[in-house]
N, C-alpha and C. Protein backbone atom coordinates (compact mmCIF):
# COMPACT_ATOMS: atom_id res chain seq x y z
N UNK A 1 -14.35 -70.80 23.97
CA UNK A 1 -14.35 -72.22 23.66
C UNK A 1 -15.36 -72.48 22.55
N UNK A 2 -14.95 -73.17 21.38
CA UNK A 2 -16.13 -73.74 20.24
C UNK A 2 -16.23 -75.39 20.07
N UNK A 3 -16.92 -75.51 19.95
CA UNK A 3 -17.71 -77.18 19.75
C UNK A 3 -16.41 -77.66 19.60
N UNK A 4 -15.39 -77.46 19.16
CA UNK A 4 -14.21 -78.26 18.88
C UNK A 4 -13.65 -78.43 20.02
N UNK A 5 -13.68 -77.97 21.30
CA UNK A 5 -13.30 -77.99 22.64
C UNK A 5 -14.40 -79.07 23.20
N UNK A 6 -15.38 -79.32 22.63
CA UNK A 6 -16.12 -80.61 23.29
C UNK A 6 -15.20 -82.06 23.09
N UNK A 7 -15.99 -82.48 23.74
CA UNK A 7 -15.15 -84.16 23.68
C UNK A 7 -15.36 -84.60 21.79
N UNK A 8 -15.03 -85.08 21.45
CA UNK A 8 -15.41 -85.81 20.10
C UNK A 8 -15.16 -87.25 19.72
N UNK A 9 -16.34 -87.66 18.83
CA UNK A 9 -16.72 -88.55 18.95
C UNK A 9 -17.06 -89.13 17.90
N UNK A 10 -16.03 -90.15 17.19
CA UNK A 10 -16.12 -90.69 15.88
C UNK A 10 -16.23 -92.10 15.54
N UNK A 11 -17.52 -91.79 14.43
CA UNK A 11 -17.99 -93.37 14.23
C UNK A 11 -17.85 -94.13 13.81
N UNK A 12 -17.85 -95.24 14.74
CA UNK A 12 -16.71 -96.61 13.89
C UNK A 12 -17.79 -97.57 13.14
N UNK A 13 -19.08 -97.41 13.48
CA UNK A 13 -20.36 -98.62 12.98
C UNK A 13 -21.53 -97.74 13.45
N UNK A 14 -22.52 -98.26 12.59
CA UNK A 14 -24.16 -97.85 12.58
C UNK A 14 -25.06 -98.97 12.85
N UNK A 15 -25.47 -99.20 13.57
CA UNK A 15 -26.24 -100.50 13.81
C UNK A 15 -28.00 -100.22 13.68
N UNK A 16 -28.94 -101.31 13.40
CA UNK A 16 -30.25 -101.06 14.11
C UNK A 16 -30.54 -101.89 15.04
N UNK A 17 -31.58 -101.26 15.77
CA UNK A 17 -32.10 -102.21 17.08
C UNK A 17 -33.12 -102.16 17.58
N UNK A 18 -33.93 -102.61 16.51
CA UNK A 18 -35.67 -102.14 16.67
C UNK A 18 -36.08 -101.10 16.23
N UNK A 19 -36.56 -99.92 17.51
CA UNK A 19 -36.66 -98.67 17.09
C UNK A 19 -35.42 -97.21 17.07
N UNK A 20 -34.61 -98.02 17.39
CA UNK A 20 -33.22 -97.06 17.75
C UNK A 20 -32.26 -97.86 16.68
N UNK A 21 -30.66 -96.66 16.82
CA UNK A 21 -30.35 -97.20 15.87
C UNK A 21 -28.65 -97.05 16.88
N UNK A 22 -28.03 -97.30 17.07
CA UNK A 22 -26.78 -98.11 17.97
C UNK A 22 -25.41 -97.69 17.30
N UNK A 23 -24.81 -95.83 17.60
CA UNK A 23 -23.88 -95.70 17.15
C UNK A 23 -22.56 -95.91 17.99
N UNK A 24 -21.48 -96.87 16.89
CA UNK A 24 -20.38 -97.40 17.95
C UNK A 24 -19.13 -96.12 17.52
N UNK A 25 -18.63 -95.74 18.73
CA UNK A 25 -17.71 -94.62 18.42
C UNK A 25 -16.79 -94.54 19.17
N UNK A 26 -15.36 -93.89 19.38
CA UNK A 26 -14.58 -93.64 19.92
C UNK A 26 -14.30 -92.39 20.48
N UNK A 27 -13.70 -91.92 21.64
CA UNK A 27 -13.52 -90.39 21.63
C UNK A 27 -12.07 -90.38 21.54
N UNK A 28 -11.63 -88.78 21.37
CA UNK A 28 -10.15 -88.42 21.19
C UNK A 28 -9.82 -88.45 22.40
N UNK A 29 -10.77 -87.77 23.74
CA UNK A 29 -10.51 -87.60 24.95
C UNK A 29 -11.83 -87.87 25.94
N UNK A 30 -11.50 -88.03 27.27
CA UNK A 30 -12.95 -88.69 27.65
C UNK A 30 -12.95 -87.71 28.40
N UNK A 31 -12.33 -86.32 28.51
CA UNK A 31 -12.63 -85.14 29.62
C UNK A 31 -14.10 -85.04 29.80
N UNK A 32 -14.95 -84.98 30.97
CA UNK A 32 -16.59 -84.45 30.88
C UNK A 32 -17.33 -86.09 30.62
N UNK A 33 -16.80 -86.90 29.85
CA UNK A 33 -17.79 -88.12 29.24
C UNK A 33 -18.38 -89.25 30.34
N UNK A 34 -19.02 -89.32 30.47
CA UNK A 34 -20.24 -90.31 30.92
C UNK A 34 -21.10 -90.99 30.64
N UNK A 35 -21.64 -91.99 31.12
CA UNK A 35 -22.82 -92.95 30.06
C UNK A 35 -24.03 -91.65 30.83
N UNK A 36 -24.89 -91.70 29.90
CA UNK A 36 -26.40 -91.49 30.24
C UNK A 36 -26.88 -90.44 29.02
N UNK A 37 -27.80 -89.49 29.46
CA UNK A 37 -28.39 -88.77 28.45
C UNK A 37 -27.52 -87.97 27.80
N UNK A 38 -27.14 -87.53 26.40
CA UNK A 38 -26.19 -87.00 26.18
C UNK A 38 -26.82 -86.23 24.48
N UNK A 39 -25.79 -85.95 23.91
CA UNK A 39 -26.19 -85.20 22.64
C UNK A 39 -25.01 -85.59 22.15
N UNK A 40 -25.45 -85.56 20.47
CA UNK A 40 -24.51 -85.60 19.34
C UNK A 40 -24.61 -84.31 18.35
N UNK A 41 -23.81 -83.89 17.74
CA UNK A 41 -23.82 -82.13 17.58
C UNK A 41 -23.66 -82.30 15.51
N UNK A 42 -24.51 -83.33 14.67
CA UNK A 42 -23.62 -83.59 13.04
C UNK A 42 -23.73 -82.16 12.61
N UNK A 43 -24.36 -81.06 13.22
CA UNK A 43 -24.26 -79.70 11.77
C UNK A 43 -24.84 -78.65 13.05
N UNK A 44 -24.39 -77.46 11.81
CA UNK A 44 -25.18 -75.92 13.06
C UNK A 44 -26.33 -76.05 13.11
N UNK A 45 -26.77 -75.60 14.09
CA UNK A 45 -28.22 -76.16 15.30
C UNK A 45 -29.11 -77.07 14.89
N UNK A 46 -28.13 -77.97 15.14
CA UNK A 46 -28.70 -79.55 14.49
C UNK A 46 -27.92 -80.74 15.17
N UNK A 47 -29.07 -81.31 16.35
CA UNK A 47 -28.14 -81.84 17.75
C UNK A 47 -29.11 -83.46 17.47
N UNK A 48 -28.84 -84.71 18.06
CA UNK A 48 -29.21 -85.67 18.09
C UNK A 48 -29.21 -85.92 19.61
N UNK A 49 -30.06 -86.22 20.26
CA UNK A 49 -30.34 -86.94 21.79
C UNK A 49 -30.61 -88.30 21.70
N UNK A 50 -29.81 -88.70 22.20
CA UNK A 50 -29.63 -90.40 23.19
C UNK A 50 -29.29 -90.44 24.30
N UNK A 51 -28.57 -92.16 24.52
CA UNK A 51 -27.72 -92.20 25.38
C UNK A 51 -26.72 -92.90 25.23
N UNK A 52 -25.61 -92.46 25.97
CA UNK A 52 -24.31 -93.07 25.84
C UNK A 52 -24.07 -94.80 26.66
N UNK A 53 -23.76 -95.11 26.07
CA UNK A 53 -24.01 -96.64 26.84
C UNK A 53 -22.15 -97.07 26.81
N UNK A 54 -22.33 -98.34 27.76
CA UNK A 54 -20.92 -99.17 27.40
C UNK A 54 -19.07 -98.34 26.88
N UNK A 55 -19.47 -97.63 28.27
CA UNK A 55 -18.54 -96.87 27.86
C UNK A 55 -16.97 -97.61 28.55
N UNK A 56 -15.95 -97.63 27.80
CA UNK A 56 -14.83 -98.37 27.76
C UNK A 56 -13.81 -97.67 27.87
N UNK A 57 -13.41 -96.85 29.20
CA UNK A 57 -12.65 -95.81 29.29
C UNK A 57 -11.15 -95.84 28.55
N UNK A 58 -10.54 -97.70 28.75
CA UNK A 58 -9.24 -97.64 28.79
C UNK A 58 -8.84 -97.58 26.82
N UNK A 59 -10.28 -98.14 26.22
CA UNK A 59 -10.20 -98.05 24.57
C UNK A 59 -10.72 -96.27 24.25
N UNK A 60 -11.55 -95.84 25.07
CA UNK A 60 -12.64 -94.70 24.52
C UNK A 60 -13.24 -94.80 24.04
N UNK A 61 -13.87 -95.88 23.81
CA UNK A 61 -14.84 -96.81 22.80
C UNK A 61 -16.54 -96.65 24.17
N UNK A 62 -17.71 -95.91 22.81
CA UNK A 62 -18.99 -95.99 23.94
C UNK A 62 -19.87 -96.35 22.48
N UNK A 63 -21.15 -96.82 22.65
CA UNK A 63 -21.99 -96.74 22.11
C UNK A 63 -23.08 -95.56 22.50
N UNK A 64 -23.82 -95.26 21.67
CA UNK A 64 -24.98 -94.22 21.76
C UNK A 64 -26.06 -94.33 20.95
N UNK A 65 -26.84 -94.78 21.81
CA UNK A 65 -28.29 -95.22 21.46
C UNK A 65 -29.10 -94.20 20.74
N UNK A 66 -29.57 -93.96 20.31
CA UNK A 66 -30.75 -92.93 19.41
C UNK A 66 -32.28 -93.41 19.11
N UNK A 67 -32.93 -93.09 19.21
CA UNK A 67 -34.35 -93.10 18.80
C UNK A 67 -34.93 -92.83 16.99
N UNK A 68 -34.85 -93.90 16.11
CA UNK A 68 -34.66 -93.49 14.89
C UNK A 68 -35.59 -92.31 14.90
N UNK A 69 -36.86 -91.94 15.04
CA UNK A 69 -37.44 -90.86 14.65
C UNK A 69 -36.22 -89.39 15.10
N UNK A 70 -35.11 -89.51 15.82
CA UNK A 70 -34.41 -88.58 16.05
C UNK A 70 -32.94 -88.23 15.20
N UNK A 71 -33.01 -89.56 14.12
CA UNK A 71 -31.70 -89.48 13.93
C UNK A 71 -31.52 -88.53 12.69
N UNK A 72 -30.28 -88.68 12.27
CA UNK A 72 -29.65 -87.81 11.56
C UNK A 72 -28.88 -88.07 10.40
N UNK A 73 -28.74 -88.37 9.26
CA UNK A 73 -28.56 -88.78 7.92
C UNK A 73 -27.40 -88.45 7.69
N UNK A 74 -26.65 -87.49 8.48
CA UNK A 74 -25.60 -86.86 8.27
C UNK A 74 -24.77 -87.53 9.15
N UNK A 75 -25.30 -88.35 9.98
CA UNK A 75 -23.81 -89.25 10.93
C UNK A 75 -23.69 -90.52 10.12
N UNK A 76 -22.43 -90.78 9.45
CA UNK A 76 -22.34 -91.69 8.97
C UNK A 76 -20.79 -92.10 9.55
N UNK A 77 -20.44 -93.72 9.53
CA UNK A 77 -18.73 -93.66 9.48
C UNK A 77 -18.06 -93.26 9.38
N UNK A 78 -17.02 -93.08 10.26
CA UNK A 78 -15.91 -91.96 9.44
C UNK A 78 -16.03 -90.18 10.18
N UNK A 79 -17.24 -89.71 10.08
CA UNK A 79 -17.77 -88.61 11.10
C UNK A 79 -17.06 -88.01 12.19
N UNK A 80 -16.71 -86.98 12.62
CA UNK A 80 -16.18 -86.77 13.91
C UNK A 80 -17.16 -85.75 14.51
N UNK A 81 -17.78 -86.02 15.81
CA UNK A 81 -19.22 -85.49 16.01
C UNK A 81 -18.70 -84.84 17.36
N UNK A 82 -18.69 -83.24 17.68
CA UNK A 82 -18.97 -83.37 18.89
C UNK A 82 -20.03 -83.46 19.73
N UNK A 83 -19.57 -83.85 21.19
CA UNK A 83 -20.61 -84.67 22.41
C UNK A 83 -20.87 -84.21 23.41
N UNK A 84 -22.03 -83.67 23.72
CA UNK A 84 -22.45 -82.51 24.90
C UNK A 84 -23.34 -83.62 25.97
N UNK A 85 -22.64 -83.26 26.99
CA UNK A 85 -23.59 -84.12 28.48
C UNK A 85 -24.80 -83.96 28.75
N UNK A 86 -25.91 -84.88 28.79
CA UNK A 86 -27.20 -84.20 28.82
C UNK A 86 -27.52 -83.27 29.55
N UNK A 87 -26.51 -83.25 31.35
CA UNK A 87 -27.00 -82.13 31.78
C UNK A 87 -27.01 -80.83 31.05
N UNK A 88 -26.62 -80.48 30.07
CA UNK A 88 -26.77 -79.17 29.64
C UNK A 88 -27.88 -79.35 28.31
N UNK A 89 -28.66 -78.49 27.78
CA UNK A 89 -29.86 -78.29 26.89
C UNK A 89 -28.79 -77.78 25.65
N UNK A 90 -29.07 -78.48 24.89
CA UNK A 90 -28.21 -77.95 23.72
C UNK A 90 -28.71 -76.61 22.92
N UNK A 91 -29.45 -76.10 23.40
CA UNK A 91 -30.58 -75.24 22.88
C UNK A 91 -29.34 -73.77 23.75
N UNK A 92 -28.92 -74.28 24.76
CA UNK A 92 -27.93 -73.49 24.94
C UNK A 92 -26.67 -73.00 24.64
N UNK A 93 -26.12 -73.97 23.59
CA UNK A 93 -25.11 -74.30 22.87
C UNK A 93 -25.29 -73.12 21.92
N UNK A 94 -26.31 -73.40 21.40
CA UNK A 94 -26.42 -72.61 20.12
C UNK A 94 -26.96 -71.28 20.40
N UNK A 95 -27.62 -71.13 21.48
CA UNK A 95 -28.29 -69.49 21.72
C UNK A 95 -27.00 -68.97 22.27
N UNK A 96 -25.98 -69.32 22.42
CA UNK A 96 -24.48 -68.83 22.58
C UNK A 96 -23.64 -68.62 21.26
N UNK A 97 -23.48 -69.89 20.61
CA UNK A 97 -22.74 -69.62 19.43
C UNK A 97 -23.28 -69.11 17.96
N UNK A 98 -24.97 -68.90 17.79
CA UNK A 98 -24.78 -68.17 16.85
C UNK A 98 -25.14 -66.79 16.75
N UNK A 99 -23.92 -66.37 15.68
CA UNK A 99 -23.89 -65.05 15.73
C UNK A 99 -24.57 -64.17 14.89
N UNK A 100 -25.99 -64.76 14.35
CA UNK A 100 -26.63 -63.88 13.65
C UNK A 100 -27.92 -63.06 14.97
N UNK A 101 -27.86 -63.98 15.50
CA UNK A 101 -28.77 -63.57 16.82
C UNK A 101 -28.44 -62.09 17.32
N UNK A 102 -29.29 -61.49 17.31
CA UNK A 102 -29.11 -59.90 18.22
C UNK A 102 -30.06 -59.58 19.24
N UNK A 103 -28.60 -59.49 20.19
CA UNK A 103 -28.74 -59.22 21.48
C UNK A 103 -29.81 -57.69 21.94
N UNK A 104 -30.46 -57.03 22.75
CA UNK A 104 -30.68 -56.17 23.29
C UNK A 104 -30.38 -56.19 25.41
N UNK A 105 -29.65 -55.31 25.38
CA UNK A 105 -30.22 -55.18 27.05
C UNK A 105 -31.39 -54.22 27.67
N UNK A 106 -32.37 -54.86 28.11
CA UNK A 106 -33.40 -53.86 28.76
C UNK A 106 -34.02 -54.47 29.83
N UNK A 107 -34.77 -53.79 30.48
CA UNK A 107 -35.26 -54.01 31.36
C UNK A 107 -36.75 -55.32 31.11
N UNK A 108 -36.71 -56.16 32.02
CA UNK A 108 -37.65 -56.95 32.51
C UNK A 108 -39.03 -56.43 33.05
N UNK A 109 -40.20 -56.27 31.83
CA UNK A 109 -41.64 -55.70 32.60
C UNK A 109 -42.60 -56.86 32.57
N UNK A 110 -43.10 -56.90 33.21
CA UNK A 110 -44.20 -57.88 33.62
C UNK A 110 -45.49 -58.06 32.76
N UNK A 111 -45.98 -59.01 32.41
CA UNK A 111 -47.36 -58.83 31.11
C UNK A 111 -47.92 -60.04 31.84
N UNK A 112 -49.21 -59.95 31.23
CA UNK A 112 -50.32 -61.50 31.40
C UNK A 112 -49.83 -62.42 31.09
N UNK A 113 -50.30 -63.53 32.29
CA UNK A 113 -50.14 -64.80 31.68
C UNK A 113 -51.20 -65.33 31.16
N UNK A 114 -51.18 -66.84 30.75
CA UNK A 114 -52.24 -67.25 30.55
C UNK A 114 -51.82 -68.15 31.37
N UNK A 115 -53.10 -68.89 31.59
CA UNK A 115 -53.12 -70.26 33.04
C UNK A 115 -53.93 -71.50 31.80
N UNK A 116 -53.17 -72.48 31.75
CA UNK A 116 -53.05 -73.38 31.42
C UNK A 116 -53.48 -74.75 31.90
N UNK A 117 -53.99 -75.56 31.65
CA UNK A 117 -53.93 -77.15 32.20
C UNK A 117 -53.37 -77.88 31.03
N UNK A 118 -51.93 -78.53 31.04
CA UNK A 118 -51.68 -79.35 30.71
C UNK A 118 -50.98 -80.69 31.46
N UNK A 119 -51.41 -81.97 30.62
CA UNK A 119 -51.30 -82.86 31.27
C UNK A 119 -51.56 -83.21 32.87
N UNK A 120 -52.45 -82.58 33.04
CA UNK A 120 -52.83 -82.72 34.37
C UNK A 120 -52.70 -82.29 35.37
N UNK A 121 -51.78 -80.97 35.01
CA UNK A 121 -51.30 -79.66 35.89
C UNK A 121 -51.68 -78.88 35.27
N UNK A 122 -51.74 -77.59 36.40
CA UNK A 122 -51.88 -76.13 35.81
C UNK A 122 -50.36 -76.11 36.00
N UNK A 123 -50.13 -75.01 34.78
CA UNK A 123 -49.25 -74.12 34.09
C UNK A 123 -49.49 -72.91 34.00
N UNK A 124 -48.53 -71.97 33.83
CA UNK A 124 -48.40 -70.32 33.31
C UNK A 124 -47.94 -70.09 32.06
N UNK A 125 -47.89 -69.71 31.18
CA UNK A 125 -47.26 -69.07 30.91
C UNK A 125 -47.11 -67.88 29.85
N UNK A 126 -46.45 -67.15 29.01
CA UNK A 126 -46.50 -65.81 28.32
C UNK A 126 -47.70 -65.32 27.06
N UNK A 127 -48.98 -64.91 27.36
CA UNK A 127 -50.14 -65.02 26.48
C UNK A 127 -49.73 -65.09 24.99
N UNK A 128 -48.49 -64.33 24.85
CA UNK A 128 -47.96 -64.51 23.58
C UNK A 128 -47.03 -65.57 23.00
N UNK A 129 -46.70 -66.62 23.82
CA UNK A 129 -45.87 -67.99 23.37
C UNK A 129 -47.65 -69.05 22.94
N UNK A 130 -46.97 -69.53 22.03
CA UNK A 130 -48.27 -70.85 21.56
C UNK A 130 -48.58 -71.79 22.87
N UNK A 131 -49.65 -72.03 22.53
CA UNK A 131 -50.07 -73.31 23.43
C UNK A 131 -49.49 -74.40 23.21
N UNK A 132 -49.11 -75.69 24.32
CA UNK A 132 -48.45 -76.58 23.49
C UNK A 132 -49.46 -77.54 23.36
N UNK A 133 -49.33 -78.49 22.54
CA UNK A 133 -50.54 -79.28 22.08
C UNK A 133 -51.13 -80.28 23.11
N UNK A 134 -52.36 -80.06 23.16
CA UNK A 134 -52.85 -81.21 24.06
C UNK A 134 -53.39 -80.23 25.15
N UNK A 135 -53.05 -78.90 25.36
CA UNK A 135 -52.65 -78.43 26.41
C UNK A 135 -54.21 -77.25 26.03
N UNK A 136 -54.88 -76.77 27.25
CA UNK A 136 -56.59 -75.52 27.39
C UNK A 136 -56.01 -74.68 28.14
N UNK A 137 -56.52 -73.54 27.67
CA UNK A 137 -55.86 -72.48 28.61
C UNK A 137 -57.68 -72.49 29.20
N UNK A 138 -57.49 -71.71 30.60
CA UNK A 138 -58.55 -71.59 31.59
C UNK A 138 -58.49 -70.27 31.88
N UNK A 139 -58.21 -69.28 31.37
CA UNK A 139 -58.12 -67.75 31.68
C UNK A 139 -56.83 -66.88 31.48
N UNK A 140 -56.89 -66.00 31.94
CA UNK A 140 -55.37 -65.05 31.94
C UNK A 140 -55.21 -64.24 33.54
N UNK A 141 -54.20 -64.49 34.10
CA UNK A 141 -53.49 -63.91 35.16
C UNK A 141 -52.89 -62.31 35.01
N UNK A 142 -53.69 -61.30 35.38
CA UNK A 142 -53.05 -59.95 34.86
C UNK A 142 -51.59 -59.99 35.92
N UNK A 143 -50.86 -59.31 34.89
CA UNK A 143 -49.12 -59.15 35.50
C UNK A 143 -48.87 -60.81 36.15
N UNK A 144 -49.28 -61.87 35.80
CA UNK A 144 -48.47 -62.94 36.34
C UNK A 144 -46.98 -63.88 35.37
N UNK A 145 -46.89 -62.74 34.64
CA UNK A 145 -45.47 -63.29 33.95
C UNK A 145 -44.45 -62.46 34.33
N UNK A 146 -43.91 -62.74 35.57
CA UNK A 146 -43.24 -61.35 36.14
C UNK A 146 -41.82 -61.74 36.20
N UNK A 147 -41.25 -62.67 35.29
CA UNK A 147 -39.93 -63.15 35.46
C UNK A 147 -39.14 -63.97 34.09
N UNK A 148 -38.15 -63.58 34.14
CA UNK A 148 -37.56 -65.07 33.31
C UNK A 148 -36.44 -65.50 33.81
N UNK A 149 -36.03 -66.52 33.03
CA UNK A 149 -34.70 -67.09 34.06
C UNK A 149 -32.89 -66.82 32.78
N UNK A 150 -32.30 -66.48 33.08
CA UNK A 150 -31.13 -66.59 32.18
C UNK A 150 -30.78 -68.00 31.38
N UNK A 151 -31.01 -67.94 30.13
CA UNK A 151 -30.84 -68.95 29.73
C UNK A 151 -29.37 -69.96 29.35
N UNK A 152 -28.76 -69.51 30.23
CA UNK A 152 -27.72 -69.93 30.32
C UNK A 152 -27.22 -70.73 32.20
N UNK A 153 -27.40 -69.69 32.88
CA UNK A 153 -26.95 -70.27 34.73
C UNK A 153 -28.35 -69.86 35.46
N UNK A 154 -29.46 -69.49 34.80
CA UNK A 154 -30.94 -69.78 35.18
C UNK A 154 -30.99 -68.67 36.09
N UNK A 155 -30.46 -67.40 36.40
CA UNK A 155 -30.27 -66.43 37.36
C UNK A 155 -31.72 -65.64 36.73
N UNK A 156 -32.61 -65.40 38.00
CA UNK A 156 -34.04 -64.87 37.87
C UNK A 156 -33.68 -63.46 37.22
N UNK A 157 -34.56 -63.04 36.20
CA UNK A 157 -34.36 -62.04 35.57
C UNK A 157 -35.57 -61.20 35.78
N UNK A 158 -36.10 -59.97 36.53
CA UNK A 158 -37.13 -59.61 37.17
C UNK A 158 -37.74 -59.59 38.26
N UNK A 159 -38.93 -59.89 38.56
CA UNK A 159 -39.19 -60.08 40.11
C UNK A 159 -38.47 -60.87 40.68
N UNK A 160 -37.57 -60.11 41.73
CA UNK A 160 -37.10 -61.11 42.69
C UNK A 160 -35.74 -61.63 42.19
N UNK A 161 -35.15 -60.99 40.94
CA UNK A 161 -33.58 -61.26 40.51
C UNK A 161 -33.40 -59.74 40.04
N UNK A 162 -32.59 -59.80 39.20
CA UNK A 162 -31.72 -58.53 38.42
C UNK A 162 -33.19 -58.04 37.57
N UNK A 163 -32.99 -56.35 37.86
CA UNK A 163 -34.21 -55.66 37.37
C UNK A 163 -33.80 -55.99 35.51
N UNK A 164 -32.79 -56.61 34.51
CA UNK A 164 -32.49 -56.33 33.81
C UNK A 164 -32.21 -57.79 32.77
N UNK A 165 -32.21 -57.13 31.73
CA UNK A 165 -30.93 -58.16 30.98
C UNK A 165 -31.08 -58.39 29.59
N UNK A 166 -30.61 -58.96 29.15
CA UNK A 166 -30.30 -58.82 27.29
C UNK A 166 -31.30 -60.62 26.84
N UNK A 167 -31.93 -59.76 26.04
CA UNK A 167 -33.34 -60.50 25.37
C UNK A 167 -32.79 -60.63 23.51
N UNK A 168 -32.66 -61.79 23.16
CA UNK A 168 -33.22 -61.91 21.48
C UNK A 168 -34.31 -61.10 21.17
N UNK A 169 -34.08 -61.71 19.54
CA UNK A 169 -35.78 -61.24 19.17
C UNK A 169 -36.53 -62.34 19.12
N UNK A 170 -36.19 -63.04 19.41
CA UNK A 170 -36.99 -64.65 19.51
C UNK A 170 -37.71 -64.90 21.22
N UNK A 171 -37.26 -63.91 22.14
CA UNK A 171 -37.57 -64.09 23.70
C UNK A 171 -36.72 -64.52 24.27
N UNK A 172 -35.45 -64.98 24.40
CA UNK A 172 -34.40 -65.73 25.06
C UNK A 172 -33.96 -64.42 26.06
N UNK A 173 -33.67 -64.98 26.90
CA UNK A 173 -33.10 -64.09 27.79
C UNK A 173 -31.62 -64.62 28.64
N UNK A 174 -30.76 -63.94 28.70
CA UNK A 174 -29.47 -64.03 29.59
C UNK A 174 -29.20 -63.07 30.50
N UNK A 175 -28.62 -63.24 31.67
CA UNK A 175 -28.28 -62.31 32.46
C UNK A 175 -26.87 -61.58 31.96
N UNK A 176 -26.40 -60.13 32.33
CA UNK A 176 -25.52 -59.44 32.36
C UNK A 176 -24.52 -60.51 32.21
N UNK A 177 -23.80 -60.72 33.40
CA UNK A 177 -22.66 -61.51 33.62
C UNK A 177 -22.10 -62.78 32.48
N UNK A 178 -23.86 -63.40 32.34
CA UNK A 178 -23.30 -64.73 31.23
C UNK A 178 -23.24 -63.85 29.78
N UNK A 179 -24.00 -62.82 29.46
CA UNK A 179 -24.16 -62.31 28.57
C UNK A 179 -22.23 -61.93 28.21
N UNK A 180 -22.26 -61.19 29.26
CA UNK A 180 -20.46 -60.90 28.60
C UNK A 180 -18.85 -61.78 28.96
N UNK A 181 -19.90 -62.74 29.60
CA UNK A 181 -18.69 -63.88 29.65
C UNK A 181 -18.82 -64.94 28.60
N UNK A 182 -20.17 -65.22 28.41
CA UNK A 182 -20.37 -66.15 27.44
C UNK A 182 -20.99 -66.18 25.83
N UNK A 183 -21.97 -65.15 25.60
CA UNK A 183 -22.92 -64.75 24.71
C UNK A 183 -22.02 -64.08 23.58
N UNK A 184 -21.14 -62.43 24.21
CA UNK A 184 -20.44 -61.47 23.50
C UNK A 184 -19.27 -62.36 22.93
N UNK A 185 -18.64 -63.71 23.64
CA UNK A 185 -17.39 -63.48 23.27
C UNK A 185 -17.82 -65.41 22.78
N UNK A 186 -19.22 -65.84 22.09
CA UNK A 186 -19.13 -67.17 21.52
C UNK A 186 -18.41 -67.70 22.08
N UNK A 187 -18.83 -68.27 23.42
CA UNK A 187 -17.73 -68.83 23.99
C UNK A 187 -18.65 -70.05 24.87
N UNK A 188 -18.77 -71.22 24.72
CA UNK A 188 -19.51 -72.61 25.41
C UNK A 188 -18.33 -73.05 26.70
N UNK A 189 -17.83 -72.30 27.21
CA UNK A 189 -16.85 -72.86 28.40
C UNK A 189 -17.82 -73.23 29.55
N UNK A 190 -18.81 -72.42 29.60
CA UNK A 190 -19.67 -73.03 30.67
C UNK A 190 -19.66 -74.68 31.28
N UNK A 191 -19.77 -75.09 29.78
CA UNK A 191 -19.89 -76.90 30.24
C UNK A 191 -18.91 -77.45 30.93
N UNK A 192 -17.72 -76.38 30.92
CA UNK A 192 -16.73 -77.26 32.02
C UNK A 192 -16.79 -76.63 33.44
N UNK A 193 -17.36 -75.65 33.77
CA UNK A 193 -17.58 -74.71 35.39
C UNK A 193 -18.67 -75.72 35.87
């Protein structure tokens, strides 16, 4: 399945509304569509987050709110955008469909964490990912990064899941199964299971 199998979603008006900006659109089909948190997809890995509002099943007519600091120069009238449900991270969309990314399968070993306070919790996580801003690390945990999750159906990869699994070179990780149902063969069908 490719982005063209998403719902789509074309814009009939651009509005402003303070700090957001109020796109009015139609879909071809409302399979999957719902008001609430959602994504707009104008270019490759290049997604817009709002929400879908006023949705008008019997026209297919919804609005979708945006946050101008989020928007996108490239949705204009006329546009046919596809529309991903917020439950899914669009960050998954694309660590599926592009194909310059190379895969490895290996095994899951355990390294330091670092222990963190941000925002008012402690945190973990990989001594070698950045700090995020705002955020003190308070020491390092030997062997407490003993896991990741598939970035696709979240299946524990390491302690306590599959001793295994296929890693980017960026750190992403997928399990076996999504790896060759979904990863090998560019394929986003997930969003409808």
């Amino acid at each position: 399945m490719s982005l063209g199998m998403l719902p789509q979603f074309e814009v009939l008006a651009v509005e402003e509304d303070r700090s957001e900006l109020v796109i009015t659109g139609q879909f071809e089909e409302l399979r999957g569509v719902r008001e609430g948190l959602s994504w707009l997809l104008p270019r490759e890995e290049r997604s817009v987050v709002g929400r879908t509002e006023n949705l008008l099943p019997t026209r297919r007519t919804a609005t979708f709110r945006v946050h101008r600091s989020d928007w996108d120069p490239s949705i204009r009238i006329g546009r046919v955008l596809p529309w991903l449900d917020g439950y899914w991270d669009v960050r998954q969309i694309w660590l599926v469909l592009d194909r310059r990314r190379h895969w490895t399968l290996r095994p899951f070993v355990e390294s330091d964490a670092r222990v963190l306070e941000w925002k008012g919790r402690r945190a973990i996580g990989p001594v070698d990912q950045a700090v995020p801003e705002g955020a003190t690390t308070s020491g390092t945990l030997p062997g407490g990064w003993d896991h990741e999750h598939c970035g696709i159906c979240q299946t524990t990869i390491g302690h306590g899941g599959d001793p295994d699994g296929f890693a980017d070179d960026e750190g992403h990780w997928v399990c076996r199964k999504c790896f060759t149902r979904y990863v090998q063969r560019h394929d986003i069908s997930f969003v409808w299971e």
